[in-house]
Each structure stands twice: as C-alpha cells, then as structure tokens.
Protein backbone atom coordinates (compact mmCIF):
# COMPACT_ATOMS: atom_id res chain seq x y z
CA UNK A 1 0.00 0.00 0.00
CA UNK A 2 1.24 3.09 -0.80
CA UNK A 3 -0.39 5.12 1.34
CA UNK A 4 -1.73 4.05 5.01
CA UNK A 5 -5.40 1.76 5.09
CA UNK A 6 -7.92 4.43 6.86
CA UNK A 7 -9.62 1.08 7.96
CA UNK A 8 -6.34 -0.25 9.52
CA UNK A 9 -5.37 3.04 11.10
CA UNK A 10 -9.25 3.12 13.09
CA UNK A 11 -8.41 -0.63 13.71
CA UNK A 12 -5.54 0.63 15.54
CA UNK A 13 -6.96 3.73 16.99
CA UNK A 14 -5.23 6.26 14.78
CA UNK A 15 -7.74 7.68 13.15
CA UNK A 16 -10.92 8.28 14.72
CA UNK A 17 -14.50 6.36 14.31
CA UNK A 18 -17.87 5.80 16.15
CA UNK A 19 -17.74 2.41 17.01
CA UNK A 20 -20.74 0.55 17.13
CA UNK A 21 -19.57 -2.57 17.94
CA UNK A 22 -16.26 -4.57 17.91
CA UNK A 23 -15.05 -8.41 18.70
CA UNK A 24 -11.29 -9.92 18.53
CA UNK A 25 -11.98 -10.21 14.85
CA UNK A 26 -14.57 -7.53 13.43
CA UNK A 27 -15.04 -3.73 13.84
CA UNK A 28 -18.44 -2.28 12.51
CA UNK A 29 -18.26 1.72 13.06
CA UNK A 30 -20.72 4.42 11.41
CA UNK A 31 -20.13 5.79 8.05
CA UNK A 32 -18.58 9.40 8.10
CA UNK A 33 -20.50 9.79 4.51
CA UNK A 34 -23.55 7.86 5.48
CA UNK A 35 -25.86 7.47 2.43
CA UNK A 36 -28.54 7.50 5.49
CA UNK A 37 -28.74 7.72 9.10
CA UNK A 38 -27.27 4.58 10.84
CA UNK A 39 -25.24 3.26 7.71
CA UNK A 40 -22.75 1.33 9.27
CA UNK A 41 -19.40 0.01 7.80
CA UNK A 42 -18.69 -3.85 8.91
CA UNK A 43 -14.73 -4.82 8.53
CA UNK A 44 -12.40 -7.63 9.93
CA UNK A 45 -9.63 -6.58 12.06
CA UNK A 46 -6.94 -7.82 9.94
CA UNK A 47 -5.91 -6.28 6.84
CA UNK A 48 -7.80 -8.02 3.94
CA UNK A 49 -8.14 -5.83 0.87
CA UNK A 50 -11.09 -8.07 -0.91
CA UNK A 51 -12.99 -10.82 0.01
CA UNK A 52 -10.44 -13.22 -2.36
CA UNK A 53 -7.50 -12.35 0.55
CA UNK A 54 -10.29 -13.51 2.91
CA UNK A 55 -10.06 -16.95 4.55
CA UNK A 56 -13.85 -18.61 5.26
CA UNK A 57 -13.56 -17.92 9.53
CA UNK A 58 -12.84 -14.24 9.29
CA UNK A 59 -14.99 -13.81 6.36
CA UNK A 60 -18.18 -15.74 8.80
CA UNK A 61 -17.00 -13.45 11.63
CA UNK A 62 -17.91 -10.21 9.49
CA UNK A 63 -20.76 -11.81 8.24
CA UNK A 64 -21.92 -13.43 11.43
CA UNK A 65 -21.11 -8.94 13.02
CA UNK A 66 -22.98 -7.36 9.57
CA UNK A 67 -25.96 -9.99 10.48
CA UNK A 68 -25.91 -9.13 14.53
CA UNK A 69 -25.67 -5.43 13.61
CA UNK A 70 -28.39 -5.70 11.00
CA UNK A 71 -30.64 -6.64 13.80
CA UNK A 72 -29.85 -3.76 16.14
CA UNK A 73 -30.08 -1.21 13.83
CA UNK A 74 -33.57 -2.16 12.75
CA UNK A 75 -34.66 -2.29 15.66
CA UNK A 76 -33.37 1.54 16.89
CA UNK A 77 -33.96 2.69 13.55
CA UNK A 78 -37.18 1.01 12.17
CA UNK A 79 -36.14 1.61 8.44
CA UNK A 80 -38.41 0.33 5.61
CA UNK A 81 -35.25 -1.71 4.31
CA UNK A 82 -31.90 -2.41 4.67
CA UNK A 83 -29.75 -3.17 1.94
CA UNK A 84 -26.28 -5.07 2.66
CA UNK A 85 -23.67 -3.60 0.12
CA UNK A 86 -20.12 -5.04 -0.35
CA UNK A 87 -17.85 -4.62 -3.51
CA UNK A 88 -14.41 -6.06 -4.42
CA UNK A 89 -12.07 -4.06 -6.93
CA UNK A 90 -12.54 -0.49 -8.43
CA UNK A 91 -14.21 -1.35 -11.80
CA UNK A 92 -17.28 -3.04 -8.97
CA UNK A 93 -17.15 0.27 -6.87
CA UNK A 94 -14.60 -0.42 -4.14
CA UNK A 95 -12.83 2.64 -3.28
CA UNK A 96 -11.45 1.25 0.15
CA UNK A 97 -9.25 -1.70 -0.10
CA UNK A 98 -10.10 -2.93 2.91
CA UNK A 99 -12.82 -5.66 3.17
CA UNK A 100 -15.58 -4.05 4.43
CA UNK A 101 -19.86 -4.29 3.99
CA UNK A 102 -22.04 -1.67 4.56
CA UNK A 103 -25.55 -1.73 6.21
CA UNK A 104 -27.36 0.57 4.95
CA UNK A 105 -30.56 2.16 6.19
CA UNK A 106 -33.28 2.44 3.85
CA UNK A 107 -36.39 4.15 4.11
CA UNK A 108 -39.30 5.13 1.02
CA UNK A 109 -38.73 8.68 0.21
CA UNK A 110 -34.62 8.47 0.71
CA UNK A 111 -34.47 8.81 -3.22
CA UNK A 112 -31.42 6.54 -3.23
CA UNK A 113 -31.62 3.75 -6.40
CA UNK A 114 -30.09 0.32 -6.00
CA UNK A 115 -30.31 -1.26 -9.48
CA UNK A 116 -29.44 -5.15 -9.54
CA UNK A 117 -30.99 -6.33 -12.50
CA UNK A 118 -29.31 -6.77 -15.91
CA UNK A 119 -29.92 -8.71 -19.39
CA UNK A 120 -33.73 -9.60 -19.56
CA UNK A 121 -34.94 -12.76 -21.32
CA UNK A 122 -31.59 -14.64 -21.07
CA UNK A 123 -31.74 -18.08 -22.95
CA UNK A 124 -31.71 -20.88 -20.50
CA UNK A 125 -28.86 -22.82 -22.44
CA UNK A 126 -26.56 -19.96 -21.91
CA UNK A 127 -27.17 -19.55 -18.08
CA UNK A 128 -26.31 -23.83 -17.72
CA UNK A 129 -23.11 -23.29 -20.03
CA UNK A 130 -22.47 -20.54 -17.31
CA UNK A 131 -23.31 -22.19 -14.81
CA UNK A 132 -20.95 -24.85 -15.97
CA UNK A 133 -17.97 -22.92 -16.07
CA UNK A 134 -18.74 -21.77 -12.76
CA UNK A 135 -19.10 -25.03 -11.20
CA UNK A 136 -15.69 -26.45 -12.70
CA UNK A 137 -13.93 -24.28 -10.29
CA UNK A 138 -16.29 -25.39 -6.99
C-alpha cells in the first residue's frame, strides 16, 4: 500500500470512528458519509483488501457482526429496508481496499436507487453453459 489503510489506522486507533460494535476479529463503526442515518461500515480486524484475501472464519466473523448489527439497527432505527452492500475491486465500486460491507438504512422517500438487475430474457442454455464454467472451479 502506498499510502496508510484508513480502515487499519481506526483498527488501531489512529484515526478516529464511532464504534458501534467490535469483537477480537470484526469492527463495525458508522459511516462518516452515510448514504442514510445509521449506515454502518462492517470490517475484519486484519488487513484483507477483498474478500479473495479472505479466509472462510474471518470472512463468517464479518458476516456473522454485519448480520448481529443488521438486527440492532432495525430495531433503533425502524427503516423500511436495509440493503447489505459489499464490492471487491474499483471497476465493482470499491474505493477502500479494505474488506468491508455496509448496512445501509433504507427508508421510502430516501431517493437513493439500487439497481441489480441486468440482461432480460436470457436463454436458458446460456445460463447452464455458465453455470458450468462456474461449477468447474467449486
């Protein structure tokens, strides 16, 4: 890295956060650009720039805090949704290389649009040759 991870440096306590919650091997912490109020930022301890550097027990432990902390904020918040965000390289969004998912408080009129669905009418061969090439590597 050439310059210092923001995520490792509020790991570490040298840069500052509000800390929701943290464990031996997750952080979660409030956005300081929050899309809305309450979206929260979920990230192992260790440095891990994408989920590929991830092995499967600290990748559970963020997913087993992002799930906990899903909960909680629902509950103090009573949004209309939550969407769970997490990207891996710059071309899918990630501009913090530091394994991290976001919680994100939705409610109706926020205005905010989340977009997840592509091609319509695929052909149902293509998808199994996909699916195929996919499954060679499981």
């Amino acid at each position: 890295m050439s310059q210092p991870c923001i995520f490792c440096l509020i790991v570490t306590g040298q840069a500052p956060a509000v800390t929701l919650y943290e464990d031996d091997q997750t952080l979660a912490f409030l956005d300081i650009n929050p899309i809305n109020d309450g979206h929260t930022l979920v990230i192992p301890r260790q440095h891990h720039q994408d989920i590929h550097s991830m092995d499967e027990a600290i990748y559970r432990a963020v997913a087993e805090t992002t799930r906990r902390l899903t909960e909680k904020i629902h509950a103090a918040l009573q949004p209309d949704g939550i969407n769970l965000f997490q990207a891996n390289g710059k071309a899918a969004g990630q501009t913090v290389f530091h394994f991290h998912n976001h919680i994100l408080p939705r409610y109706a009129d926020d205005k905010m649009v989340v977009e997840v669905h592509g091609k319509l009418g695929v052909d149902h061969a293509e998808l199994e040759q996909l699916a195929e090439r996919i499954r060679q590597h499981l």
